[in-house]
Protein backbone atom coordinates (compact mmCIF):
# COMPACT_ATOMS: atom_id res chain seq x y z
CA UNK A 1 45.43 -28.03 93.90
CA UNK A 2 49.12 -28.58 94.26
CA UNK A 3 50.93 -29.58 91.28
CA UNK A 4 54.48 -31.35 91.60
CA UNK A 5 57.30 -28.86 90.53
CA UNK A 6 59.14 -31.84 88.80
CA UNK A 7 56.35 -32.80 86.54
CA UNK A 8 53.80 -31.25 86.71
CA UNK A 9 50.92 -34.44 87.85
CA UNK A 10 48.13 -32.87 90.11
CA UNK A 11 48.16 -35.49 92.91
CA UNK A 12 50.36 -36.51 95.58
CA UNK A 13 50.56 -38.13 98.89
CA UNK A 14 51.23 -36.40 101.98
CA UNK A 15 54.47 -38.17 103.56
CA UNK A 16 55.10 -36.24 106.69
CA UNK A 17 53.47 -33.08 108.52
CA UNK A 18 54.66 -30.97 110.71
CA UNK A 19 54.47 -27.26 112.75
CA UNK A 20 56.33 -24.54 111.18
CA UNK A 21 56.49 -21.80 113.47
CA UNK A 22 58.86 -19.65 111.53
CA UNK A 23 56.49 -19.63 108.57
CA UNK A 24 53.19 -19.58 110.95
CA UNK A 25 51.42 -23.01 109.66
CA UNK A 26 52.31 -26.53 108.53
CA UNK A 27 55.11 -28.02 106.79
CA UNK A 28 54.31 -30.79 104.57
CA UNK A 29 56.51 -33.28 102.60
CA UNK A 30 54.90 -34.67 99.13
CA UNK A 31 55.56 -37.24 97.01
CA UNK A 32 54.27 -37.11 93.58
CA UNK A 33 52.13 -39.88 92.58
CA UNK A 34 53.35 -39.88 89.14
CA UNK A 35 57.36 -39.39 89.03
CA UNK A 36 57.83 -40.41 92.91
CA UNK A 37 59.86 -37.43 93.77
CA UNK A 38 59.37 -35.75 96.71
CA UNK A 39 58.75 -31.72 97.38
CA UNK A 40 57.85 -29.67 100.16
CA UNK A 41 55.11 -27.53 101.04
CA UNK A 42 53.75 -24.97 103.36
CA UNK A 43 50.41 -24.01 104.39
CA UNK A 44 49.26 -21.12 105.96
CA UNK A 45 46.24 -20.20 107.23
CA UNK A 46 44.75 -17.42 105.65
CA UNK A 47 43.63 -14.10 107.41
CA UNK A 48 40.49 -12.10 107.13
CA UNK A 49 41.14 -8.95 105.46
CA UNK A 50 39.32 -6.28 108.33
CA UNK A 51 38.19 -2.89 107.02
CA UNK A 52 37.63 -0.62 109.41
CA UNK A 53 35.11 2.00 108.97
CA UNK A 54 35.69 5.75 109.71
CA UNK A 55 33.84 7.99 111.43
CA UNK A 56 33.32 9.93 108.23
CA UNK A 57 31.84 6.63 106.93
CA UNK A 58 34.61 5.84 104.27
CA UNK A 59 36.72 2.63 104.72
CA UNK A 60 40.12 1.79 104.92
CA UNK A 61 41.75 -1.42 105.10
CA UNK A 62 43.09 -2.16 109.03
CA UNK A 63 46.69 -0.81 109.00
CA UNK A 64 48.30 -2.56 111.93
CA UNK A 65 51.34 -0.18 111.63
CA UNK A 66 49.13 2.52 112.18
CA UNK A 67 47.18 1.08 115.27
CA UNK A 68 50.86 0.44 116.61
CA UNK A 69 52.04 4.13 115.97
CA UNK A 70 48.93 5.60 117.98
CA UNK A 71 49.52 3.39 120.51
CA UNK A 72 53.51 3.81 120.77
CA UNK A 73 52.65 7.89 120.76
CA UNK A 74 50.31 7.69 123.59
CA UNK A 75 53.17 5.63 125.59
CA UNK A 76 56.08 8.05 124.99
CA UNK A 77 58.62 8.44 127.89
CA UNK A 78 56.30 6.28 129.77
CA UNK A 79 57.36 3.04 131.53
CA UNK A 80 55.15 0.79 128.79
CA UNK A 81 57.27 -2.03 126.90
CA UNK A 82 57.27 -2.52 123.33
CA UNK A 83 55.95 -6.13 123.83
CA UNK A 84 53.26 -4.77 126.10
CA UNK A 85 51.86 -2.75 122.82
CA UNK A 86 52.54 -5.52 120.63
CA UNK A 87 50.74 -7.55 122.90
CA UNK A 88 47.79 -5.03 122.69
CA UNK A 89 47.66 -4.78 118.84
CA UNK A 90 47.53 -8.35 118.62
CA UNK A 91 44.93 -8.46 121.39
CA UNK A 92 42.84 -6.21 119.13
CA UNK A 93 43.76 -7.78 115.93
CA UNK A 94 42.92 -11.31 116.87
CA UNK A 95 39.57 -10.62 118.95
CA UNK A 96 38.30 -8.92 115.27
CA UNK A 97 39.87 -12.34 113.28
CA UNK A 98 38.43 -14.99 115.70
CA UNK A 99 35.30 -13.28 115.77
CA UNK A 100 35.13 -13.51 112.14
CA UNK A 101 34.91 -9.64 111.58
CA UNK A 102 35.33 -8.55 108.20
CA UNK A 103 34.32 -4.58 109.30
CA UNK A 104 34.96 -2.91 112.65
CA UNK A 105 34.67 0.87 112.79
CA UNK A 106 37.15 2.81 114.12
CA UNK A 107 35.21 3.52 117.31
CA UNK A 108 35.40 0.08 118.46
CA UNK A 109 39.06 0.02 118.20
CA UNK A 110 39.53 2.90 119.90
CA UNK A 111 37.35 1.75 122.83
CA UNK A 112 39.52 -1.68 122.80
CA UNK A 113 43.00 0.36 122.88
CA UNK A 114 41.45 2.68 125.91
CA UNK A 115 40.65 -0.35 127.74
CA UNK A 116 43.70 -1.79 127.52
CA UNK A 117 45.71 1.43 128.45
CA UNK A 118 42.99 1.89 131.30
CA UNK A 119 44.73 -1.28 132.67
CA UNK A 120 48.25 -0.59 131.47
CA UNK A 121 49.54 2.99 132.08
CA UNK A 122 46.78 6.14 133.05
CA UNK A 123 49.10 8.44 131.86
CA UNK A 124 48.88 6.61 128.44
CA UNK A 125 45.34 6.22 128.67
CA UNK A 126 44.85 9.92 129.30
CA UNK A 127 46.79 10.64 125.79
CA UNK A 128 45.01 8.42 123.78
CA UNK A 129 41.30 9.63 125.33
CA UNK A 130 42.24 12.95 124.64
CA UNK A 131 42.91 12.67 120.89
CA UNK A 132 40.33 9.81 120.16
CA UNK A 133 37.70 11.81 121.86
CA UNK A 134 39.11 15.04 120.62
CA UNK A 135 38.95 16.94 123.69
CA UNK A 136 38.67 20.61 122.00
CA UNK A 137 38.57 21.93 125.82
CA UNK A 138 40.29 21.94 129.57
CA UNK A 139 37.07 21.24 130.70
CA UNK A 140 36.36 17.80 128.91
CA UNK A 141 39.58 16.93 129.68
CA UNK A 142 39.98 17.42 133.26
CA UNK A 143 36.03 15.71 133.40
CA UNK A 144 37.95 12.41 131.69
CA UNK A 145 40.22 13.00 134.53
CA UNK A 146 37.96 13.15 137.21
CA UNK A 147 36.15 9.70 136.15
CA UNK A 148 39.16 7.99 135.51
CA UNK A 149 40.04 9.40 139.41
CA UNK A 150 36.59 8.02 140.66
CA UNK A 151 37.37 4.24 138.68
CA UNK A 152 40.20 4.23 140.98
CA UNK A 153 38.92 4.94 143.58
């Protein structure tokens, strides 16, 4: 319920609606139905909280930032642009909001982040397989090589 800052009445009437784009949702202008001033508003849609669960099985609330750091570390000195990560995390982001999924674990955005760099940079891809999959030897990382040789090919 939106209550007119001027007095306080519980209804109005929508005058005019509009995009916002800076704010992300709609601009509305009210007018009270009980002092006849008018007031703004702006409405926003709101987004599903994701928790992602770990593989240790506790849960942690989806830290963009943090998605965004891995990926940024995996793309060091590498010809990758900023807005092609951003573009990435939001990929990821939005394919868990507008499938309505309140829980992913963090295996499924790892696999979603490897497919993109699979596409994007190899060299990046490589990086990120070999701490997500925690490569503790030369051999499982040269055999991550070797099939990511063979896709190519």
């Amino acid at each position: 319920m939106m209550k007119c800052p001027f007095c306080g009445y519980a209804e109005s009437k929508v005058v005019d609606s509009r995009p916002a784009p800076e704010r992300g949702g709609i601009r509305r202008r009210r007018e009270c139905l009980e002092c006849g001033k008018r007031y703004t508003t702006y409405e926003v849609i709101e987004a599903l909280q994701i928790v992602v669960r770990k593989r240790d099985g506790s849960q942690q609330p989806f830290d963009r930032a943090k998605l965004m750091r891995s990926i940024l570390r995996a793309c060091e000195k590498r010809t990758v642009k900023l807005e092609q990560i951003e573009h990435i995390v939001d990929s990821i982001e939005s394919s868990f909001q507008n499938n309505f999924r309140a829980e992913v674990t963090s295996t499924e955005i790892g696999e979603e982040v490897l497919r993109h760099l699979r596409t994007l940079d190899k060299v990046a891809y490589v990086r990120f397989a070999s701490v997500y999959h925690q490569f503790t030897d030369l051999e499982s990382f040269a055999n991550e090589l070797r099939r990511l040789s063979d896709e190519q090919n």
